[in-house]
Protein backbone atom coordinates (compact mmCIF):
# COMPACT_ATOMS: atom_id res chain seq x y z
CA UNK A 1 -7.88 21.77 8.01
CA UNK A 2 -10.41 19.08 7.25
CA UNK A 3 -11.49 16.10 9.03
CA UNK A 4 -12.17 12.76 6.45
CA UNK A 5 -13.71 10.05 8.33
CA UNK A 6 -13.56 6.54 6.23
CA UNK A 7 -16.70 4.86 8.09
CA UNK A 8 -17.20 1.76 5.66
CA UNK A 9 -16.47 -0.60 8.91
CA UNK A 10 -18.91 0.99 11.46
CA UNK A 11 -21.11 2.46 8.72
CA UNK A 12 -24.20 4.69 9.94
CA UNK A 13 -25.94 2.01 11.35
CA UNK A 14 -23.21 1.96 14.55
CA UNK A 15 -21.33 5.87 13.96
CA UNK A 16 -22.48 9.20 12.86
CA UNK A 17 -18.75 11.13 12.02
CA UNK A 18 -20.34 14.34 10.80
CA UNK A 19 -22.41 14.39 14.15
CA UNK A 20 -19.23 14.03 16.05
CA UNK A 21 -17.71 17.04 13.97
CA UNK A 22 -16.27 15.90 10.68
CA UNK A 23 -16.05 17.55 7.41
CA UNK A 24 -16.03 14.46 5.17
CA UNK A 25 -17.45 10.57 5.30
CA UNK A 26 -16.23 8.13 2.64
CA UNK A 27 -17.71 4.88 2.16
CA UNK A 28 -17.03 1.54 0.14
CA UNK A 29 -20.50 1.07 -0.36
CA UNK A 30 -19.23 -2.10 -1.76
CA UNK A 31 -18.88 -3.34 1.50
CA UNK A 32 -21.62 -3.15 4.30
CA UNK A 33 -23.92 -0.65 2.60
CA UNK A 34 -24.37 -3.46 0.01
CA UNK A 35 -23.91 -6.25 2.19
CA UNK A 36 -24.08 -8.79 -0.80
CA UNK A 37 -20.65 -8.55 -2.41
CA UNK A 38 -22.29 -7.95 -5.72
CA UNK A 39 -21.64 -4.05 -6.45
CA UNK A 40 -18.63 -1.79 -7.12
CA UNK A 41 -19.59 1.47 -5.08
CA UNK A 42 -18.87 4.21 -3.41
CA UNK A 43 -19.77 7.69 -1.62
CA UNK A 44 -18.51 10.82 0.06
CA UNK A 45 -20.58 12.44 2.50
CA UNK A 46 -19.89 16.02 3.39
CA UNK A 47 -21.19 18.24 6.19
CA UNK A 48 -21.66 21.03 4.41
CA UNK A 49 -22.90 22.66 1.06
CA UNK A 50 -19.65 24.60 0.48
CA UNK A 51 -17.22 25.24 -2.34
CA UNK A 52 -14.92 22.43 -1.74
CA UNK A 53 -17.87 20.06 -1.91
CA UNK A 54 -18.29 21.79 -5.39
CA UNK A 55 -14.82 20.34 -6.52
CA UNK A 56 -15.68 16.80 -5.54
CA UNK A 57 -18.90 16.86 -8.11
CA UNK A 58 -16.97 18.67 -10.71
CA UNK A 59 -14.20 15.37 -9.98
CA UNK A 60 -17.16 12.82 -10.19
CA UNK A 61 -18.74 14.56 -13.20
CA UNK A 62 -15.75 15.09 -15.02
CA UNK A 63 -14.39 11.19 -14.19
CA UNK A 64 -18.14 10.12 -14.85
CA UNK A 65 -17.62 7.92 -11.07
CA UNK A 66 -21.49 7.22 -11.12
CA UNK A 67 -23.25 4.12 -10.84
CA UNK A 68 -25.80 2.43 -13.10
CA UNK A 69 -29.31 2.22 -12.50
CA UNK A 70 -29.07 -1.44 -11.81
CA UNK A 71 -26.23 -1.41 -9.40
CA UNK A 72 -28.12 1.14 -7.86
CA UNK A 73 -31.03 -0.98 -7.60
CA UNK A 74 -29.02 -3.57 -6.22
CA UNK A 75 -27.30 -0.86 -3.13
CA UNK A 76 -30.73 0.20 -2.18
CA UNK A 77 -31.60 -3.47 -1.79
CA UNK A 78 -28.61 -4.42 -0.01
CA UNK A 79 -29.56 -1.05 2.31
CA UNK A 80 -32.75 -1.82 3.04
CA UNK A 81 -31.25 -4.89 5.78
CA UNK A 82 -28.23 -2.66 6.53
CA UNK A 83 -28.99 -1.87 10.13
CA UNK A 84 -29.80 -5.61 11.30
CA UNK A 85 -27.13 -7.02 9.30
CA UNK A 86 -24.69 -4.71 10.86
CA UNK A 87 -25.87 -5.15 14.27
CA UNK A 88 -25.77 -9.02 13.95
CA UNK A 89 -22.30 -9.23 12.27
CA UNK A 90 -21.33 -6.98 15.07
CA UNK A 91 -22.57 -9.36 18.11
CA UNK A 92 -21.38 -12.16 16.24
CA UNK A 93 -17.77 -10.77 16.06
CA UNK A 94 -18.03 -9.50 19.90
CA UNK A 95 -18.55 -13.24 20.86
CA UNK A 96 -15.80 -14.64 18.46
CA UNK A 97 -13.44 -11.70 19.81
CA UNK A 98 -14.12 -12.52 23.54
CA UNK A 99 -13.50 -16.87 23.19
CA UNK A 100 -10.77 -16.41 21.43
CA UNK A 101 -9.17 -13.18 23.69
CA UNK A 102 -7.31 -15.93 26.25
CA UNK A 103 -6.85 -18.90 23.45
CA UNK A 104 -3.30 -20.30 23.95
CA UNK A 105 -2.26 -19.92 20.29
CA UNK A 106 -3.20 -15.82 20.47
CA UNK A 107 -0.72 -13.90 20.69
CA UNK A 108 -3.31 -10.57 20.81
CA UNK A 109 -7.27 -10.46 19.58
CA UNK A 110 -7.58 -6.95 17.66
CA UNK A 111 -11.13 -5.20 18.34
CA UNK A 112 -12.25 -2.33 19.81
CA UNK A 113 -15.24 -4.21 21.46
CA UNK A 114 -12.75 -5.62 23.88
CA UNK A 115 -11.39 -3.50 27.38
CA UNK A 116 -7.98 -4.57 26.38
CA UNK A 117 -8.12 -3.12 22.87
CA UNK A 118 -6.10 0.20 23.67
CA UNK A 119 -8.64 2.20 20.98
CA UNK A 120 -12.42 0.44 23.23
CA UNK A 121 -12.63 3.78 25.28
CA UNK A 122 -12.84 6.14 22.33
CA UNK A 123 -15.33 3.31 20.43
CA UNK A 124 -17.64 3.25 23.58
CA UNK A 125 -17.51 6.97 22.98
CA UNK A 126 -18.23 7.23 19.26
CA UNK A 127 -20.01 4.18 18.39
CA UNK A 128 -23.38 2.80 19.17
CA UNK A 129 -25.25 -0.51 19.30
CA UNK A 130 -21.95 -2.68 18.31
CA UNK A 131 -18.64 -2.09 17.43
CA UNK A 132 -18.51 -3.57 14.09
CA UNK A 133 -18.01 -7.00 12.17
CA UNK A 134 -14.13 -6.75 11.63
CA UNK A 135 -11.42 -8.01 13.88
CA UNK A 136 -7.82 -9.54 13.64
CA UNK A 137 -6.05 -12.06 15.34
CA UNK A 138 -2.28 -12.38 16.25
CA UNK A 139 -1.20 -15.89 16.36
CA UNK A 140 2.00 -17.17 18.66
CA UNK A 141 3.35 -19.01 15.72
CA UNK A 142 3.81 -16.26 13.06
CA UNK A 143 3.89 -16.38 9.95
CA UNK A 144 3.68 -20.16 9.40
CA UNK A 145 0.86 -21.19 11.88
CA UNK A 146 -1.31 -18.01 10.54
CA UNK A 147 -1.37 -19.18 6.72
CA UNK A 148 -1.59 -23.01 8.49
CA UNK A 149 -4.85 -22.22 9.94
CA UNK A 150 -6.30 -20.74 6.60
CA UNK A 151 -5.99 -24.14 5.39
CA UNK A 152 -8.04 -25.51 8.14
CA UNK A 153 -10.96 -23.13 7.78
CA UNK A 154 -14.22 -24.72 6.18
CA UNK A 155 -17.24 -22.48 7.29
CA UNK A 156 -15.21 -18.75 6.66
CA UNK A 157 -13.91 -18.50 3.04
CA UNK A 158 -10.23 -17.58 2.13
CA UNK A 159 -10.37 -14.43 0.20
CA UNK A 160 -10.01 -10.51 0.54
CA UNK A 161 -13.24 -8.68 1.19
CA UNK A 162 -15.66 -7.40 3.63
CA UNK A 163 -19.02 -6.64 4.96
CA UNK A 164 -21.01 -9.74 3.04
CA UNK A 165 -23.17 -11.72 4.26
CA UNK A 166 -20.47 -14.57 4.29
CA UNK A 167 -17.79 -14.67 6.73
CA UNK A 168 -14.08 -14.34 5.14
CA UNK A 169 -10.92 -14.41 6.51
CA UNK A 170 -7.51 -13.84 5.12
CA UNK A 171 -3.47 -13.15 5.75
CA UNK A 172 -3.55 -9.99 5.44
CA UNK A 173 0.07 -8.99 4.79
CA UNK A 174 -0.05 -11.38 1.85
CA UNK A 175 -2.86 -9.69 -0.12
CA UNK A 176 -1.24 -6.29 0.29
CA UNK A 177 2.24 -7.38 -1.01
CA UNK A 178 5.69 -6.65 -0.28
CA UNK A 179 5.07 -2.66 1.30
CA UNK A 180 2.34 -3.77 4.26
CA UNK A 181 2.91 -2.58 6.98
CA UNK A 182 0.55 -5.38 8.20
CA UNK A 183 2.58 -7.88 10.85
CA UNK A 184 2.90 -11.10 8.94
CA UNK A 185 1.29 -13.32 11.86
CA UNK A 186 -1.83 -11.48 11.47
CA UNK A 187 -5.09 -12.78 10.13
CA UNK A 188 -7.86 -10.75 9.25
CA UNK A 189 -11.78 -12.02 9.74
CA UNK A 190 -14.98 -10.13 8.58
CA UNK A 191 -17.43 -11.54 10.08
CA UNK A 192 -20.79 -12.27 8.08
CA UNK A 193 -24.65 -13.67 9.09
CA UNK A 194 -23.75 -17.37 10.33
CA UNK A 195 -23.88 -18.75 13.60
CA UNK A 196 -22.02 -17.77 16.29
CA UNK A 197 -21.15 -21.14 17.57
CA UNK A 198 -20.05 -22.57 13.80
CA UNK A 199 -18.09 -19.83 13.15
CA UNK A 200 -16.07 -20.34 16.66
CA UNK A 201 -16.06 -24.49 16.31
CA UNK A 202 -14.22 -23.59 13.01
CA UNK A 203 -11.99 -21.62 14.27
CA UNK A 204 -10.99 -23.67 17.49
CA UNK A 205 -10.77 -26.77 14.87
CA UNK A 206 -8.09 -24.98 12.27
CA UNK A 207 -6.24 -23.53 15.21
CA UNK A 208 -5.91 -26.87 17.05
CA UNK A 209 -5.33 -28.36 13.88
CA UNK A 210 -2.76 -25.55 12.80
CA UNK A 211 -0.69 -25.70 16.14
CA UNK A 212 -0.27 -29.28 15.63
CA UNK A 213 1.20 -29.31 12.42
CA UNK A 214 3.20 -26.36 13.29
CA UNK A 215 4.02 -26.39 16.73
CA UNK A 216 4.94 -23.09 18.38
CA UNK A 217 8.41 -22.76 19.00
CA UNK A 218 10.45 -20.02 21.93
CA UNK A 219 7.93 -17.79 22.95
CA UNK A 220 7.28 -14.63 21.10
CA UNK A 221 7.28 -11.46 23.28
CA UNK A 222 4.06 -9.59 22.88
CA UNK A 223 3.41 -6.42 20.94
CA UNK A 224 3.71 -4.37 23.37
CA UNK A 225 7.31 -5.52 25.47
CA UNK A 226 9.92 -3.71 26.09
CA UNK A 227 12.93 -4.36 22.97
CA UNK A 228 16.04 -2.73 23.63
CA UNK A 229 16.88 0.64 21.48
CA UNK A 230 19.45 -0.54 18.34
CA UNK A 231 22.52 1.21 18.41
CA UNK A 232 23.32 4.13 15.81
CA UNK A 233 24.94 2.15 13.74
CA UNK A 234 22.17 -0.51 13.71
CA UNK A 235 19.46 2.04 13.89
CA UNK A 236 20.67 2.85 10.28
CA UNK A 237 20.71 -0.36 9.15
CA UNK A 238 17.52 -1.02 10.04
CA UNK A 239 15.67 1.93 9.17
CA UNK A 240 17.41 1.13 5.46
CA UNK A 241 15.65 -2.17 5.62
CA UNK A 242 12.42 -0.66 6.69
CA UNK A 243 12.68 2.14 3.88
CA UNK A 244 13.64 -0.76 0.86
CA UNK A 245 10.96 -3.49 2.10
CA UNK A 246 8.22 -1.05 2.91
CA UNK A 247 8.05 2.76 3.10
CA UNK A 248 10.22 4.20 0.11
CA UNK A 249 7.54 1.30 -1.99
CA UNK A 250 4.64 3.57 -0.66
CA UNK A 251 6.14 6.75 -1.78
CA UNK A 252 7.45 4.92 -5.32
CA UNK A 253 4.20 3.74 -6.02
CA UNK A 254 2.55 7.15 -6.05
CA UNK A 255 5.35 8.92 -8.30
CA UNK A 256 8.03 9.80 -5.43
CA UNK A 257 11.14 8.91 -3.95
CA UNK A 258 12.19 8.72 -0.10
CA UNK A 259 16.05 8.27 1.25
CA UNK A 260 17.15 8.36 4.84
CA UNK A 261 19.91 10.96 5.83
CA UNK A 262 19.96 10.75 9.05
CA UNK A 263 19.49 8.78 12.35
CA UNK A 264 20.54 9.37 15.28
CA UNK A 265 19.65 9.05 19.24
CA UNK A 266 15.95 7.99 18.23
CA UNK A 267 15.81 11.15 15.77
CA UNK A 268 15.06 9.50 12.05
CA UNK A 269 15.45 12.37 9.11
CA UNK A 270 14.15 11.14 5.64
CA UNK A 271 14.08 13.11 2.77
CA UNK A 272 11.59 12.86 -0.31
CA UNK A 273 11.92 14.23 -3.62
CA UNK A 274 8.90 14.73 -6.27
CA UNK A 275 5.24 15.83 -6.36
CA UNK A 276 4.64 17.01 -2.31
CA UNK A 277 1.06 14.29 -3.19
CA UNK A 278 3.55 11.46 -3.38
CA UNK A 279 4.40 11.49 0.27
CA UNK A 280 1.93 13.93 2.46
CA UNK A 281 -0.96 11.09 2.37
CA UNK A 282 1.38 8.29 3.74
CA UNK A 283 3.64 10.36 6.17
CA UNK A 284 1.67 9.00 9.06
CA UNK A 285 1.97 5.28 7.90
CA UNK A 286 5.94 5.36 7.44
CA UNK A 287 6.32 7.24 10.73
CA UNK A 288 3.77 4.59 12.55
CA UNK A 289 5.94 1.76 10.61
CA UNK A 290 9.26 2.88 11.83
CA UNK A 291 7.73 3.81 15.14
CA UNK A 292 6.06 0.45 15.80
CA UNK A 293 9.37 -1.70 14.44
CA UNK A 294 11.92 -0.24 15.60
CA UNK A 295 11.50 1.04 19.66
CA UNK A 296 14.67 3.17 19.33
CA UNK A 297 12.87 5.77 17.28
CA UNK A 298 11.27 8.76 19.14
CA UNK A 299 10.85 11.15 16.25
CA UNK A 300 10.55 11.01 12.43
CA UNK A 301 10.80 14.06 10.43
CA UNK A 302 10.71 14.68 6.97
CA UNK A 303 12.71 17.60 4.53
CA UNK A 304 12.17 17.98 0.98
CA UNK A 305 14.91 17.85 -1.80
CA UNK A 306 15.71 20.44 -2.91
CA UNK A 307 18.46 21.59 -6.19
CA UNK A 308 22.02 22.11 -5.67
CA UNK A 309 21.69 25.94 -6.38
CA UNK A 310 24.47 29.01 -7.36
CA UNK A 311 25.84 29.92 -3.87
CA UNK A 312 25.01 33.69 -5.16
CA UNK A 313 21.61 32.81 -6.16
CA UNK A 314 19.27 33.91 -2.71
CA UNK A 315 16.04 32.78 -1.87
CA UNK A 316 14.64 36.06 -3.50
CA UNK A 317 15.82 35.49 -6.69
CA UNK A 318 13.97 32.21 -6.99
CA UNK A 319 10.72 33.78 -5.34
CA UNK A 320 11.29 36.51 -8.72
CA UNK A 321 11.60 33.48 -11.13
CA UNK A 322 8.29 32.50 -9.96
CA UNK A 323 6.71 35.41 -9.87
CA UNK A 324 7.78 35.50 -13.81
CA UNK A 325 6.79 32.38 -14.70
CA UNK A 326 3.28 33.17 -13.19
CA UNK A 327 2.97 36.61 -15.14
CA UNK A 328 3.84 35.52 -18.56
CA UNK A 329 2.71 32.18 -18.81
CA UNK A 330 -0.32 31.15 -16.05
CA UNK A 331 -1.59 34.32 -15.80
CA UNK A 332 -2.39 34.90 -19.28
CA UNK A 333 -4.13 31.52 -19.17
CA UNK A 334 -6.43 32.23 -16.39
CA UNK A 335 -7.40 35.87 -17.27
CA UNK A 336 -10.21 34.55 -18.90
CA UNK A 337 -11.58 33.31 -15.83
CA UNK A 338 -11.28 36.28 -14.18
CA UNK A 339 -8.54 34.42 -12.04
CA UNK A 340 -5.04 35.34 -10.57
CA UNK A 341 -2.38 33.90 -9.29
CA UNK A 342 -0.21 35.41 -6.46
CA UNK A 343 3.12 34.23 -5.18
CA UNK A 344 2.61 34.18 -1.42
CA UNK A 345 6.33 33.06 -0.52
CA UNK A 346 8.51 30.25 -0.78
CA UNK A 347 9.46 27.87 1.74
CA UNK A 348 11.87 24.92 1.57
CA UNK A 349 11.33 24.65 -2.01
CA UNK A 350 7.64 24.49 -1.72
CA UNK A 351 5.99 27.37 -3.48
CA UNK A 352 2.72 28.63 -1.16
CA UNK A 353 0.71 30.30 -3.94
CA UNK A 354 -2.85 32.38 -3.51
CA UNK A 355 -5.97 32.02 -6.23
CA UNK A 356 -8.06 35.10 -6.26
CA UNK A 357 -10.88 36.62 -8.85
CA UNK A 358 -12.44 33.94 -10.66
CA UNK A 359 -9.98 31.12 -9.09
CA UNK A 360 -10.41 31.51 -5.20
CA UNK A 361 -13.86 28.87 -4.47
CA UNK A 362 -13.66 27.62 -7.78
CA UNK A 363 -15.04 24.28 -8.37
CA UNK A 364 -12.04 23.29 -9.84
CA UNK A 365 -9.58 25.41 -8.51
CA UNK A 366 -7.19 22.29 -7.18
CA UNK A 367 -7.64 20.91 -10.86
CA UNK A 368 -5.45 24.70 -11.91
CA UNK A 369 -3.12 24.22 -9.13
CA UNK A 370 -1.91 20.26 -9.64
CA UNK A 371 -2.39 19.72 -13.31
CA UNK A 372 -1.36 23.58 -14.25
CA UNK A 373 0.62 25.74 -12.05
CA UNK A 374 2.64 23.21 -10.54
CA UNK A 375 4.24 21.26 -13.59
CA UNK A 376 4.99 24.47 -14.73
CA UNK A 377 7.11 25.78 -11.98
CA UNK A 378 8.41 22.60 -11.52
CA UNK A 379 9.91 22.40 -14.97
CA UNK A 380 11.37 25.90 -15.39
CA UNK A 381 12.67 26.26 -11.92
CA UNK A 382 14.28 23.58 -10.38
CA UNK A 383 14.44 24.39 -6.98
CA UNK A 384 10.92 24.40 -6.55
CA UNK A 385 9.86 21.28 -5.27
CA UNK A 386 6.08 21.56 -5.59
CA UNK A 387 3.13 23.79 -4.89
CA UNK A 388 0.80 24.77 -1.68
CA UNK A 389 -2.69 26.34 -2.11
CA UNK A 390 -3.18 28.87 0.69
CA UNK A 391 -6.27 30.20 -1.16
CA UNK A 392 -9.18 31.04 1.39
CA UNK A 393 -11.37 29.47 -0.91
CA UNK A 394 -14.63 29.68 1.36
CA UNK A 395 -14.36 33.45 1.61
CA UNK A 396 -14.30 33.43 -3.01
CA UNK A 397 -17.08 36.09 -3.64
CA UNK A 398 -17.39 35.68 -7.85
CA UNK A 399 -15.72 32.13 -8.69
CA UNK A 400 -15.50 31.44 -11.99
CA UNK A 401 -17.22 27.51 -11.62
CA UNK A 402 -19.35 28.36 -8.57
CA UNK A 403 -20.85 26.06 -6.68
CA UNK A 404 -24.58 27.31 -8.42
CA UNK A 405 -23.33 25.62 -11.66
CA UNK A 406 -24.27 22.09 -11.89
């Protein structure tokens, strides 16, 4: 398994993820490593010089995801001031967090530079000289008094983006549409190179301003009280609701489909049907969204759909269709590679499949598996559901595109 750090926020300037022991760093160099909100960037890091590194240059190379000399002019410009304007953003946002922490209107102040932000323990631990120029605020008045107080604003500007030099601030849940799993009284503020003071006095002036034209109503509990468990009947209901405004939109949008089939004394089953990359990437987001909602759910597992099959028909019998399909069809295609594929087993519908010869630490070994051997199966047996690599690519002796090629 592999660690991926995203560390656009805290960039290098305030955390070091491979010195803390991950495998990959991504960053929107758009963002802070620019600083200027003129460039379209971005970069993975990786911790080692290894085969699966190889596969991410043969992606970029192949998808020709490099920059032009002048926007690379511009990044190393925009670097050259990224560890003071990092470190100021961050102070500034510290001392906008803390006055607004006990402002009547907040309902909670998101950032990890706080003691009562439940993640500040592990950010003392990881992070050094600031925690960042990003925070959110919760406001009392939901929905209504949030997008009121955008209107107020005069020094931050309205509009989605981070890391400039300018200080923005937006409703989030707005800009990500219908499937956020944002809370809709949420505003999010990047904060940029201006004053402390201006940036709070505008603040204090469109919240004051925003609580009298919307005055805030029965109090709302906070996020973290105590909301009785809905019955089983309910529990459906909502979880439907959940699944049709949020979660089964996640899956849809990357070529899948998600259905519940079952709920019941916290226990939430949801099954998913097409490629397995349609849902693995955004299993933790629907099970934090239905986890966070909706109190009365302990648990949320997920089962694959799979074909109504011959009752005589055994588990065997579609691990032998495989292994056909793989002699007389992939097999063939990859000899001249010096590559094999091997039926491993199947599980649940999932077909876990091994690459050796010239395919195990191939540089573009996932490229055979996802655009080749998977369609494949998929198409001429229909119980399989997808396809798992459980290739040991780092121990490939002789790969076919090794990582010496450039």
């Amino acid at each position: 398994m592999l660690v991926a750090v995203d560390n656009t926020v805290p960039t290098p300037a305030l955390t070091r993820p491979i010195e803390l022991g991950a495998d990959l760093v991504i960053h929107s160099a758009t963002k802070y490593l620019n600083g200027h909100s003129d460039v379209l960037a971005g970069a993975v890091v990786t911790a080692r010089r290894d085969p699966f590194r190889e596969r991410i240059r043969s992606w970029r190379r192949n998808a020709g995801a490099v920059p032009g000399p002048f926007e690379a002019w511009l990044l190393q410009r925009g670097m050259r001031t990224l560890f003071v304007r990092v470190r100021r953003s961050s102070e500034t946002a510290l001392a906008v967090a803390r006055h607004l922490e006990h402002h009547p209107a907040m309902r909670a102040v998101l950032y990890p530079g706080l003691p009562s932000h439940q993640g500040h323990a592990i950010a003392v631990h990881q992070m050094s000289g600031g925690f960042g120029g990003m925070l959110s605020i919760r406001l009392k008045g939901g929905e209504t008094q949030a997008r009121a107080v955008l209107a107020f604003v005069s020094v931050f500007k309205r509009t989605t983006s981070l890391g400039g030099v300018e200080s923005l601030i937006e409703h989030r849940r707005s800009a990500e549409g219908p499937s956020s799993p944002v809370p809709d009284d949420l505003l999010r503020l990047s904060i940029g190179l201006e004053a402390p003071a201006d940036l709070i006095a505008d603040l204090e002036s469109a919240l004051d301003a925003a609580v009298r034209e919307h005055p805030i109503g029965a109090p709302t509990p906070p996020p973290d009280s105590v909301t009785t468990p809905p019955l089983a009947d309910d529990l459906v209901a909502s979880v439907n609701a959940i699944l049709e405004r949020s979660a089964a939109l996640l899956v849809i949008a990357r070529g899948g489909e998600i259905r519940l089939v079952d709920a019941r004394e916290g226990v939430v089953t949801l099954e998913a049907c097409g490629s397995p990359g349609a849902l693995h990437p955004v299993i933790g987001q629907i099970e934090t969204l239905l986890r966070t909602a909706l109190p009365g759910v302990t648990d949320v597992r997920f089962v694959w759909q799979r074909a109504e099959t011959n009752r005589e028909q055994t588990s065997e019998s579609v691990a032998n269709q495989v292994r056909r399909v793989l002699d007389e069809e992939v097999n063939p295609s990859i000899a001249s590679h010096r590559g094999r594929v091997e039926l491993v087993d199947v599980v649940d519908g999932l077909a876990h499949v091994r690459l050796e010869g010239g395919c195990q630490g191939c540089s573009l070994a996932a490229v055979t598996v996802w655009q080749g051997i998977e369609p494949v199966l998929r198409e001429q047996i229909p119980e399989i559901g997808g396809v798992v690599d459980v290739t040991d690519h780092q121990a490939g002796t002789d790969p076919f595109y090794s990582p010496a090629k450039r």
